[in-house]
C-alpha atoms as a PDB file:
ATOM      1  CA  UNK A   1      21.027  31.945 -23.450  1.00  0.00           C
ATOM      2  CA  UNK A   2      23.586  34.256 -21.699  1.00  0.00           C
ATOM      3  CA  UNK A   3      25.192  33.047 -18.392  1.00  0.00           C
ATOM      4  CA  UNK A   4      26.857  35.015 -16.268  1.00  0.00           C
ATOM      5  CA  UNK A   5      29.070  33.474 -12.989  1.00  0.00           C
ATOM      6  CA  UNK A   6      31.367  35.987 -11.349  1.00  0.00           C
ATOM      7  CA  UNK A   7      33.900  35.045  -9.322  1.00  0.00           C
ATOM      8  CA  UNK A   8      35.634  35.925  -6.081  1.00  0.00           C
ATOM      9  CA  UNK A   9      38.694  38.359  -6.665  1.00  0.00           C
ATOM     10  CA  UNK A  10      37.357  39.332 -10.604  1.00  0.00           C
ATOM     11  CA  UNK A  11      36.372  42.989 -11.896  1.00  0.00           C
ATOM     12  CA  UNK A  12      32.999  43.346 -13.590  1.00  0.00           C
ATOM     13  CA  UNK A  13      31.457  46.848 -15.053  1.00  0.00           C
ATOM     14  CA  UNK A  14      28.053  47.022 -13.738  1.00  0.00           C
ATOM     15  CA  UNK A  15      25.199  49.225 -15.268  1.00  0.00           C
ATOM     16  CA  UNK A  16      24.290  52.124 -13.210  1.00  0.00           C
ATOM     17  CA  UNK A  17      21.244  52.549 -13.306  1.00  0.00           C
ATOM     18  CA  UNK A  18      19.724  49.079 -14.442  1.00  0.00           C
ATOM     19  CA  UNK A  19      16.187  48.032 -14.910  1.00  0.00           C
ATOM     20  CA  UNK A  20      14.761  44.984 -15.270  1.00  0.00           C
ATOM     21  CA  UNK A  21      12.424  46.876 -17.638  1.00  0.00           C
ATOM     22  CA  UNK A  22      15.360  47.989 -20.075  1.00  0.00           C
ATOM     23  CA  UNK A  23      14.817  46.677 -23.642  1.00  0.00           C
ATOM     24  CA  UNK A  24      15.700  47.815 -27.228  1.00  0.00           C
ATOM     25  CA  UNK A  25      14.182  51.304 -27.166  1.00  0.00           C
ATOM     26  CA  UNK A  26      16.274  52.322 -23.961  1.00  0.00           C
ATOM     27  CA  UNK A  27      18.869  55.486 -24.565  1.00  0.00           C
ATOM     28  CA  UNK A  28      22.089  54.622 -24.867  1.00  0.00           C
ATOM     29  CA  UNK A  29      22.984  57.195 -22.464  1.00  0.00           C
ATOM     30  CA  UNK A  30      21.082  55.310 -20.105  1.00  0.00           C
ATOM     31  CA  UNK A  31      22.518  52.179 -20.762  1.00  0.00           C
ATOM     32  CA  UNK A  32      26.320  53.120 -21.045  1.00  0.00           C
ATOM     33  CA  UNK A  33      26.926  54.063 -17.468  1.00  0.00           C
ATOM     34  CA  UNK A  34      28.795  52.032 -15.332  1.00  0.00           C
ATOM     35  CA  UNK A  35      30.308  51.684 -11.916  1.00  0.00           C
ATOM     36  CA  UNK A  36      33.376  49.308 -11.910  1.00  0.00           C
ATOM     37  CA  UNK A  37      32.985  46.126  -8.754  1.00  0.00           C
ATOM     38  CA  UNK A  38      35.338  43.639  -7.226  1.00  0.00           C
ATOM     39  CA  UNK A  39      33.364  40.468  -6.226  1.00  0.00           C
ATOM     40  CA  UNK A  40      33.604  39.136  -3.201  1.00  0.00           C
ATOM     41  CA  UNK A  41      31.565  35.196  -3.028  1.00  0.00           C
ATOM     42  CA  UNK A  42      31.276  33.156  -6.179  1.00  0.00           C
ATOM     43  CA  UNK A  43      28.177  33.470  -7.743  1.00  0.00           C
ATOM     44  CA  UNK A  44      25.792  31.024  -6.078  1.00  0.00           C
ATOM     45  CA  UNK A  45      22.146  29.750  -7.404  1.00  0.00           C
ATOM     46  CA  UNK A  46      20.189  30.913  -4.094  1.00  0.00           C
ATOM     47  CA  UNK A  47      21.949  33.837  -3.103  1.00  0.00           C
ATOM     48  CA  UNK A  48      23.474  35.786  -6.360  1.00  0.00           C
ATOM     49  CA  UNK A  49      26.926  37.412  -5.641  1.00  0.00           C
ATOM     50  CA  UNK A  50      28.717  39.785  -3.100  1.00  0.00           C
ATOM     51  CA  UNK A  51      29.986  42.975  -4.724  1.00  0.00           C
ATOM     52  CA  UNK A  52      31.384  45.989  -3.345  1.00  0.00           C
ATOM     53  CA  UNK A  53      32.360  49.358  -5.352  1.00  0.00           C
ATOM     54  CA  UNK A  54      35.366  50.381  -6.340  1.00  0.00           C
ATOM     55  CA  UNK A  55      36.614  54.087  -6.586  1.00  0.00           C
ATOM     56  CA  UNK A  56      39.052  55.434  -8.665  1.00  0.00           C
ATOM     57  CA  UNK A  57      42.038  56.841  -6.819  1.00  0.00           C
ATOM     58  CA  UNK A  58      43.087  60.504  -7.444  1.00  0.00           C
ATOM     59  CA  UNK A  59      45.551  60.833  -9.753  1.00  0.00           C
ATOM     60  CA  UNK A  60      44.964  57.976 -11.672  1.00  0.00           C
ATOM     61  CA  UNK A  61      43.346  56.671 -14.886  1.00  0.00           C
ATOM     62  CA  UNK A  62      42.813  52.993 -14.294  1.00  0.00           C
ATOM     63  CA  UNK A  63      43.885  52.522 -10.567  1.00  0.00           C
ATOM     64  CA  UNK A  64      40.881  51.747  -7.985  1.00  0.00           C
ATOM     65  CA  UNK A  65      40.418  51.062  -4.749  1.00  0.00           C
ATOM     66  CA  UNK A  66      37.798  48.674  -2.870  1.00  0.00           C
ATOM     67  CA  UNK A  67      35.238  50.755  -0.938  1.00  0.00           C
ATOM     68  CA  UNK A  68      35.320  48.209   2.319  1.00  0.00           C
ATOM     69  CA  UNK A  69      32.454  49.815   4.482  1.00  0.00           C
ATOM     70  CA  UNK A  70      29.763  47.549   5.090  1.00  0.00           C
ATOM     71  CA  UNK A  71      27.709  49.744   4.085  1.00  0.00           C
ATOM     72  CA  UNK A  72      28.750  49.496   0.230  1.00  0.00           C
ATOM     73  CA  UNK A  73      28.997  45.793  -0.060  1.00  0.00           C
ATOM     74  CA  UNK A  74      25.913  44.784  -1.597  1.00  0.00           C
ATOM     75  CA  UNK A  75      24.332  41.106  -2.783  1.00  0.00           C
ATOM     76  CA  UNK A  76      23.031  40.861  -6.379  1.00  0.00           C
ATOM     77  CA  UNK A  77      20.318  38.243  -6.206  1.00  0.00           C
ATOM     78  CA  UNK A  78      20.213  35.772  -9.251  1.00  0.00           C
ATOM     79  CA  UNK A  79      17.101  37.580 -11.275  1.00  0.00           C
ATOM     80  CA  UNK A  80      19.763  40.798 -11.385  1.00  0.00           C
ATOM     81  CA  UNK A  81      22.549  39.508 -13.107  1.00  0.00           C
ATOM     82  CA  UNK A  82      21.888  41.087 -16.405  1.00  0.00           C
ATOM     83  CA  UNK A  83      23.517  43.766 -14.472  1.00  0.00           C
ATOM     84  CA  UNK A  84      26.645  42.710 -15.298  1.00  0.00           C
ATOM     85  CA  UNK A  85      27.830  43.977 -18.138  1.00  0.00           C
ATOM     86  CA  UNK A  86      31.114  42.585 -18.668  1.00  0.00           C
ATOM     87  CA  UNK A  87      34.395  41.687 -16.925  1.00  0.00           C
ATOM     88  CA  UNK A  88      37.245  43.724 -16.981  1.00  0.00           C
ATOM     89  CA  UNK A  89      40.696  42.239 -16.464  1.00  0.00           C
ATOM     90  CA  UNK A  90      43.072  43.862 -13.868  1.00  0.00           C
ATOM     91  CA  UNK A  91      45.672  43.596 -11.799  1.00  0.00           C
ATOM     92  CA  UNK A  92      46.059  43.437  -7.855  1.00  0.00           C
ATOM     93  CA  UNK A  93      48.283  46.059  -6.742  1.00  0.00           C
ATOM     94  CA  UNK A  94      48.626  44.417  -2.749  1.00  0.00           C
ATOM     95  CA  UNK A  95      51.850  43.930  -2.097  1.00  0.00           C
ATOM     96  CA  UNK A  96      54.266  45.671  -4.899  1.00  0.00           C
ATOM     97  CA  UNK A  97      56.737  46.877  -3.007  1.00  0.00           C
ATOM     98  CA  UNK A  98      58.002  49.693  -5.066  1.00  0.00           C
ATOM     99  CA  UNK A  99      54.117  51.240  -4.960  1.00  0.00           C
ATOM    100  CA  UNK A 100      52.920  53.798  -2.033  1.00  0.00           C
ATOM    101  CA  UNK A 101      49.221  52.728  -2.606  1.00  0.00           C
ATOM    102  CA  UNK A 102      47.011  51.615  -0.278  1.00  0.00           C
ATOM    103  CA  UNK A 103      45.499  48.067   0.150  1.00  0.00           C
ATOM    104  CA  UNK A 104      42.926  46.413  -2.275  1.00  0.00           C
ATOM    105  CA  UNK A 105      43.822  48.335  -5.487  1.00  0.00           C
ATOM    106  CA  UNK A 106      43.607  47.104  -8.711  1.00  0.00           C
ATOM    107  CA  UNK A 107      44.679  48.091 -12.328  1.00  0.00           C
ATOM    108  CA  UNK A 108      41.877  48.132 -14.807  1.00  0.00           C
ATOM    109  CA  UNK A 109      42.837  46.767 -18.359  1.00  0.00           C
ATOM    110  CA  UNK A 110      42.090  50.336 -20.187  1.00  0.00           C
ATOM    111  CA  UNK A 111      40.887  48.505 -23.563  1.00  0.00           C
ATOM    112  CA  UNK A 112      37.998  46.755 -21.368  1.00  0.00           C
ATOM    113  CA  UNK A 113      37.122  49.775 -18.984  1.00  0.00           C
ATOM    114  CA  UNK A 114      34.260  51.855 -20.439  1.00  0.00           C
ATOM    115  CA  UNK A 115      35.389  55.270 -21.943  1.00  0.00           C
ATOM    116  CA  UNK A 116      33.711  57.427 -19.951  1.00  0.00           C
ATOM    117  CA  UNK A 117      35.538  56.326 -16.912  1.00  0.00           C
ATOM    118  CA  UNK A 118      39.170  56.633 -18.539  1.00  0.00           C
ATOM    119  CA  UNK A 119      40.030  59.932 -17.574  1.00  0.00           C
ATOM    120  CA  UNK A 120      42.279  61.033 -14.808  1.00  0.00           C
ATOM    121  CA  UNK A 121      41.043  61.072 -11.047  1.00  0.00           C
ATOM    122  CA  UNK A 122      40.743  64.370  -8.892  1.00  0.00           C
ATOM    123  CA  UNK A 123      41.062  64.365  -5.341  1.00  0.00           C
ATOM    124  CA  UNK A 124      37.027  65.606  -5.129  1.00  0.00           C
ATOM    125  CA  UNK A 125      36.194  62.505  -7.074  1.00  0.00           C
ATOM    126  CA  UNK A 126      38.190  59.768  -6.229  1.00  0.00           C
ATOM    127  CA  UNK A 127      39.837  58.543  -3.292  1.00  0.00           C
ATOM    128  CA  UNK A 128      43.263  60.521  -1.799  1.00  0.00           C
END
C-alpha cells in the first residue's frame, strides 16, 4: 500500500501526462515526463491537494518560479494521487538578500529532479 500526503510549502514531480489507465505495458517515454509543483493545502481526505506549476527561470538549471495565476493552480482530488511521483527537496530562495530573483523561487535538489529537466533555461522556455 503506497501513501502519498503532500504538504504545504514541499516540491513534488508530477507525471505529465497521467492516466488512471497506466499499468506495466505503458512506454517509458510516456511515463518519464514530469512537470515540477509547489503545494499549496495539505493533502486532505475530501478534497486532495492544491498545486500550482512551477517554471524554470531562464538561465538556470534547477531554479523555478511559482506560476501564481489562478488560472494554473489546480486541486488533485484523492483518486489522482498516483500522480505524484516523488518529492524533490529544495530550497526557498524568498528573501536572500544577495539574490536579484524574484519572489517564490525555489532550488531543486539536482540528484532528485528528473534528467530531462536538468538542462539550462532559455528565455523562450522559462520565465525572464
Amino acid at each position: 500500500c503506497v501513501r502519498i500526503f503532500p504538504k504545504c510549502g514541499e516540491i513534488w514531480a508530477v507525471y505529465r501526462n497521467w492516466s488512471p489507465d497506466w499499468d506495466r505495458s505503458t512506454p517509458d517515454e510516456v511515463r518519464h515526463q514530469y512537470e515540477m509543483v509547489e503545494v499549496l493545502v495539505d493533502y486532505s481526505e475530501d478534497e486532495g491537494v492544491c498545486i500550482a506549476p512551477l517554471a524554470k527561470l531562464a538561465g538556470f538549471k534547477t531554479v523555478y518560479q511559482r506560476d501564481a495565476s489562478k488560472e494554473a493552480i489546480i486541486w488533485i482530488p484523492r483518486p489522482e494521487m498516483f500522480r505524484f511521483s516523488h518529492q524533490v527537496p529544495s530550497w526557498s530562495l524568498d528573501g536572500k538578500k544577495a539574490s536579484d530573483l524574484p519572489d517564490n523561487c525555489w532550488d531543486l535538489d539536482p540528484a532528485a529532479t528528473p534528467d530531462e529537466l536538468l538542462h539550462t533555461a532559455t528565455a523562450k522556455e522559462g520565465k525572464v
